[in-house]
Protein backbone atom coordinates (compact mmCIF):
# COMPACT_ATOMS: atom_id res chain seq x y z
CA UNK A 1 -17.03 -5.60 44.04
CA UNK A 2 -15.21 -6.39 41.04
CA UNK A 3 -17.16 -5.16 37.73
CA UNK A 4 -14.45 -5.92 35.40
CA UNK A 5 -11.31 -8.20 34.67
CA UNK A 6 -8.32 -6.46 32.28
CA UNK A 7 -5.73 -9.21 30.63
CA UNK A 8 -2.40 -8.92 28.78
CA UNK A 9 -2.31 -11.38 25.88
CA UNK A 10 1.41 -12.89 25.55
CA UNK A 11 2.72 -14.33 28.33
CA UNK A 12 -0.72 -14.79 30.18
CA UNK A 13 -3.60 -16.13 27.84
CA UNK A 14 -0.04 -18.34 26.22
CA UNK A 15 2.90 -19.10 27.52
CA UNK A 16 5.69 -16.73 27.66
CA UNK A 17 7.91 -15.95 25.01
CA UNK A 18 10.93 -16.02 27.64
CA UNK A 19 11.86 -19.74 27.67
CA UNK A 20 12.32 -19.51 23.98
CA UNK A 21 14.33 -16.37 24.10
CA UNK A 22 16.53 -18.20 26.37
CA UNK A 23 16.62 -21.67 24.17
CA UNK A 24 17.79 -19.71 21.32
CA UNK A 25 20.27 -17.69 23.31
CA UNK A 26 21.92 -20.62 24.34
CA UNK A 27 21.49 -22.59 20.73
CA UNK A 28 23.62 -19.61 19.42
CA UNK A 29 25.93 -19.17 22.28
CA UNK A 30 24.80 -15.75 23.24
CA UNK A 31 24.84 -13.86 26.60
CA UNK A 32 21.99 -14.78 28.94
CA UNK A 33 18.94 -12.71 29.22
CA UNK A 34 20.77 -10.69 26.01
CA UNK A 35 17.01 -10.48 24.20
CA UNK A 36 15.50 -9.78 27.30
CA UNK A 37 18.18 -7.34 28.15
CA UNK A 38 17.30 -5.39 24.90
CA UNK A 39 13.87 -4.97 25.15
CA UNK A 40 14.08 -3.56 28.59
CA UNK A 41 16.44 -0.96 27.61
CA UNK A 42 15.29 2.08 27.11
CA UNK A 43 12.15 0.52 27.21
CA UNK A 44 9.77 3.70 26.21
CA UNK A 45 11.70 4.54 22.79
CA UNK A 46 13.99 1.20 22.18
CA UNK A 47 13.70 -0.51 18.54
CA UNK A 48 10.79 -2.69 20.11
CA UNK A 49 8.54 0.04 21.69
CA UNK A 50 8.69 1.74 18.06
CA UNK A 51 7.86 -1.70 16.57
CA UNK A 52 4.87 -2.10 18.87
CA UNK A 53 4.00 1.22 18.24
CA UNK A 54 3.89 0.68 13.93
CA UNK A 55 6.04 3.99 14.20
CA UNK A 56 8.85 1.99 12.29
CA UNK A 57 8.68 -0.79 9.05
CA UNK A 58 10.10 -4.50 9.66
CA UNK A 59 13.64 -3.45 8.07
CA UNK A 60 14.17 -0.76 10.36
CA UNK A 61 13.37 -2.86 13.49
CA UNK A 62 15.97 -5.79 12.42
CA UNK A 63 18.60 -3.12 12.24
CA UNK A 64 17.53 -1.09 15.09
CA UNK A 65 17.71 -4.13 17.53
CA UNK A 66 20.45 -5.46 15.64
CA UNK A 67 22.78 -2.10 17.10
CA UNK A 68 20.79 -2.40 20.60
CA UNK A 69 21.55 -5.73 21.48
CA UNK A 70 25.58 -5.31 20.22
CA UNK A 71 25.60 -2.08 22.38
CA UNK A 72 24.89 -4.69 25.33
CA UNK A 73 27.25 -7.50 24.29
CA UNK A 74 25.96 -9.30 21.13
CA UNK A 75 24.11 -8.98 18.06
CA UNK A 76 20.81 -10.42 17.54
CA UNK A 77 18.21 -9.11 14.36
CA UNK A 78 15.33 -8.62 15.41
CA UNK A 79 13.82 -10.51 12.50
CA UNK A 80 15.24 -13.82 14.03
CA UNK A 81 13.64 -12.54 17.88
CA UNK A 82 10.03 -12.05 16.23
CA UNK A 83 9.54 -16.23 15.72
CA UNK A 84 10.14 -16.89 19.06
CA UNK A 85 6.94 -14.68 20.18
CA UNK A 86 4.60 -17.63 19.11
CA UNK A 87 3.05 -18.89 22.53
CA UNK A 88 0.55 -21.54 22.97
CA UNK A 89 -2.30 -21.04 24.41
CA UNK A 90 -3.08 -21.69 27.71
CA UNK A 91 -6.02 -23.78 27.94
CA UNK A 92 -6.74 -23.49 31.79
CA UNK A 93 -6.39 -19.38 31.29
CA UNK A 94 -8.94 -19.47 28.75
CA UNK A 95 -11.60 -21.97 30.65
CA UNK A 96 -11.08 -19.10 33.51
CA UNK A 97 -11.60 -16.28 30.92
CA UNK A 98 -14.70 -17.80 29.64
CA UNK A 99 -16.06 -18.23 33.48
CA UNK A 100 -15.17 -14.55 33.94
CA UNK A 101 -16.65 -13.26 31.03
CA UNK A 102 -20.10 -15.30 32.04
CA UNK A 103 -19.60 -12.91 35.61
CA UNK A 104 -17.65 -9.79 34.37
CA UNK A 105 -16.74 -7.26 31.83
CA UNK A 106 -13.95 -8.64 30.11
CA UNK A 107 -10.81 -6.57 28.10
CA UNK A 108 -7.80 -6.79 26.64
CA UNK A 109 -4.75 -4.75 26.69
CA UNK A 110 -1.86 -6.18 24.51
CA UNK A 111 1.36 -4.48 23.29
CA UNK A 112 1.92 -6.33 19.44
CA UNK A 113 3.54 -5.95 16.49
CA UNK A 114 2.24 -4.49 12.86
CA UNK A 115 0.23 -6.98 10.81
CA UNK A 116 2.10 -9.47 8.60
CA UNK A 117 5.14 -9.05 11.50
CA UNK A 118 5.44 -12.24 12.43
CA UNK A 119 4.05 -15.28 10.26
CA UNK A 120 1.29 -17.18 11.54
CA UNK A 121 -0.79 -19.75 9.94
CA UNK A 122 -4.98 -20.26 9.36
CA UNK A 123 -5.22 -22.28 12.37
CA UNK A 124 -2.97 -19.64 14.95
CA UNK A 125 -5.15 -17.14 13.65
CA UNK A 126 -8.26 -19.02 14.37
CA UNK A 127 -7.95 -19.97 17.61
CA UNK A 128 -6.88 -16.70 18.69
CA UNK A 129 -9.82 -15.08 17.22
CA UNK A 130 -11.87 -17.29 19.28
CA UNK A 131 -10.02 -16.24 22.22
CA UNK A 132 -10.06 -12.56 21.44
CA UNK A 133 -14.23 -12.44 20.80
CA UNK A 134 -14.47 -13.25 24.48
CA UNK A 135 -13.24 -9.51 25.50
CA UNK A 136 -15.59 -6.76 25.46
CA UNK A 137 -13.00 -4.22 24.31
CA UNK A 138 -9.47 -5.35 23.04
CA UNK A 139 -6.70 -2.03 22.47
CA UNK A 140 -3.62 -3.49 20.72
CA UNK A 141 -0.54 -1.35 20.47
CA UNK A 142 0.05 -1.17 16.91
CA UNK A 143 -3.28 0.19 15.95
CA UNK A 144 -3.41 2.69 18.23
CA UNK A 145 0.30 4.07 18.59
CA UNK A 146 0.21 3.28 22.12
CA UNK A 147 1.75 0.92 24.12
CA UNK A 148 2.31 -0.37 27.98
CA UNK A 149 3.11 1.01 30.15
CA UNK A 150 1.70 4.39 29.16
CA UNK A 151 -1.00 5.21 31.34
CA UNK A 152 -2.98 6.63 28.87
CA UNK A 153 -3.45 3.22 27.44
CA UNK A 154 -5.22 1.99 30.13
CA UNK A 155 -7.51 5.00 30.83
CA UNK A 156 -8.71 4.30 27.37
CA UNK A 157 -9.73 0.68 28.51
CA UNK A 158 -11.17 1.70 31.84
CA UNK A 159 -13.56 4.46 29.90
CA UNK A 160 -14.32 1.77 27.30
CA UNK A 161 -15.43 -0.44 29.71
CA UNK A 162 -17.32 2.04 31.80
CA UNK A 163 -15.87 1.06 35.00
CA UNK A 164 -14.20 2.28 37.66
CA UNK A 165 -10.36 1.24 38.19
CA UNK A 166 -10.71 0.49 42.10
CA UNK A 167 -13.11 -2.06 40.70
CA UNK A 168 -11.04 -3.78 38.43
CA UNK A 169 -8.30 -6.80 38.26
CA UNK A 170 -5.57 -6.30 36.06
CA UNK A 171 -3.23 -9.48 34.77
CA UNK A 172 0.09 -9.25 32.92
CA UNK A 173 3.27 -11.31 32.82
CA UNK A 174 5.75 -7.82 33.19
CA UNK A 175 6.03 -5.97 36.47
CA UNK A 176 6.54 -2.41 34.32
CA UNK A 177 2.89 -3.06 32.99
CA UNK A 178 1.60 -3.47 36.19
CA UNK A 179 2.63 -0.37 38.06
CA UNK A 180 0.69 2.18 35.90
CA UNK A 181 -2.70 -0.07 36.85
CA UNK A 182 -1.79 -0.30 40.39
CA UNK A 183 -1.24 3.47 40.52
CA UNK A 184 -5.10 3.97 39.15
CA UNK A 185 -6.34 1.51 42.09
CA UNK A 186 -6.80 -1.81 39.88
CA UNK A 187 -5.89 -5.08 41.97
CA UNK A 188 -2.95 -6.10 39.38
CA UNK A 189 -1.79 -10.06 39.21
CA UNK A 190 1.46 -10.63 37.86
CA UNK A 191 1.31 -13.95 36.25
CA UNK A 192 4.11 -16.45 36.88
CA UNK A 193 2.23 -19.36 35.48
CA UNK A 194 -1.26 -20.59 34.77
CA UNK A 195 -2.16 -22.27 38.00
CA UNK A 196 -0.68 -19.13 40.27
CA UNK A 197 -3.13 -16.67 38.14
CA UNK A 198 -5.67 -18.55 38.73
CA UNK A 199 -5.84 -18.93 42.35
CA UNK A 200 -5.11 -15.52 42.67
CA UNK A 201 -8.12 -14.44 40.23
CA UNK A 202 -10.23 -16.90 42.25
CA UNK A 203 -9.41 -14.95 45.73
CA UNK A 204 -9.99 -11.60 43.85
CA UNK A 205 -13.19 -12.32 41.80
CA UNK A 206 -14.76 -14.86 44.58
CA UNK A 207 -15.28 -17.52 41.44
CA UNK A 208 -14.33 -21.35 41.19
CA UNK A 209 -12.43 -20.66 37.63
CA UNK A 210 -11.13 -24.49 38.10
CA UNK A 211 -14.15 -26.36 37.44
CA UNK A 212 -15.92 -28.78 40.25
């Protein structure tokens, strides 16, 4: 029986980040995948996983991924990469969080960046305040120093929670992030797009999350 349901934020709850990585990349005339490439590489101790971490300031970052990505072909700052994290939200992902959290413990697992990172107006921050009072627990990268896919991260949800991992569903738009959940017996979903979660979430959790 599933007692609780674990999501990643980006690239789940909104739409991914990678179709604008790859508009830009193009608009510029850069390498394909180049952004992509980056954050990948190295992926435990690269300019981003410091970022995500707070270990480093916003300055730092832009020049740190600035001599990552030209080690792999081209320059990119990282201050121009952090606008194109803005997702929308996924409306039919949150109607299916809100039936799960009616059913389920709910959390949140979400590697992000330092406060003030990336600008976002009143009404972004609204709406995903809304969204994020549905989870029972939320752990967010750069508060705690932590980030996916360390396992210790998500031992710290599962004993939040107070559930056992074999009885849990875990959802996240990166393979890498799903591994470490798999390994601790959580069924793991590795979101393409909305509709695929879904029916997937349906057959693990046994609930119509699509409405009549």
């Amino acid at each position: 029986m599933i007692e609780a349901v674990i999501w990643d934020f980006g690239g789940v709850l909104t739409s991914s980040p990678f179709e604008a990585f790859a508009q830009f990349e193009t608009e510029r005339g850069l390498p394909i995948d180049i952004i992509r490439r980056t954050n990948a590489a190295n992926h435990f101790e690269n300019a981003w996983a410091k970022f995500e971490r707070a270990e480093i300031d916003l300055d730092t970052f832009d020049a740190l991924f600035a001599e990552e990505s030209r080690a792999l072909g081209a320059e990119v700052r990282g201050r121009d990469v952090l606008p194109l994290l803005s997702g929308t939200l996924r409306p039919e992902m949150v109607n299916a969080l809100r039936t799960i959290k009616q059913n389920h413990k709910t959390g949140c697992i979400t590697n992000n960046l330092p406060a003030n990172a990336i600008g976002s107006s009143s009404g972004r921050t609204l709406y995903v305040a809304e969204v994020m009072a549905l989870f029972d627990h939320v752990i967010e990268s750069a508060k705690i120093g932590l980030r996916k896919p360390d396992p210790k991260i998500y031992q710290m949800m599962i004993e939040a929670l107070g559930v056992d991992p074999k009885a849990c569903v875990y959802l996240d738009d990166l393979g890498v992030n799903l591994k470490p959940a798999r390994e601790m017996g959580m069924a793991t979903i590795k979101v393409v797009s909305a509709e695929q979660a879904i029916a997937e979430l349906e057959d693990a959790t046994g609930l119509n999350l699509r409405g009549a």
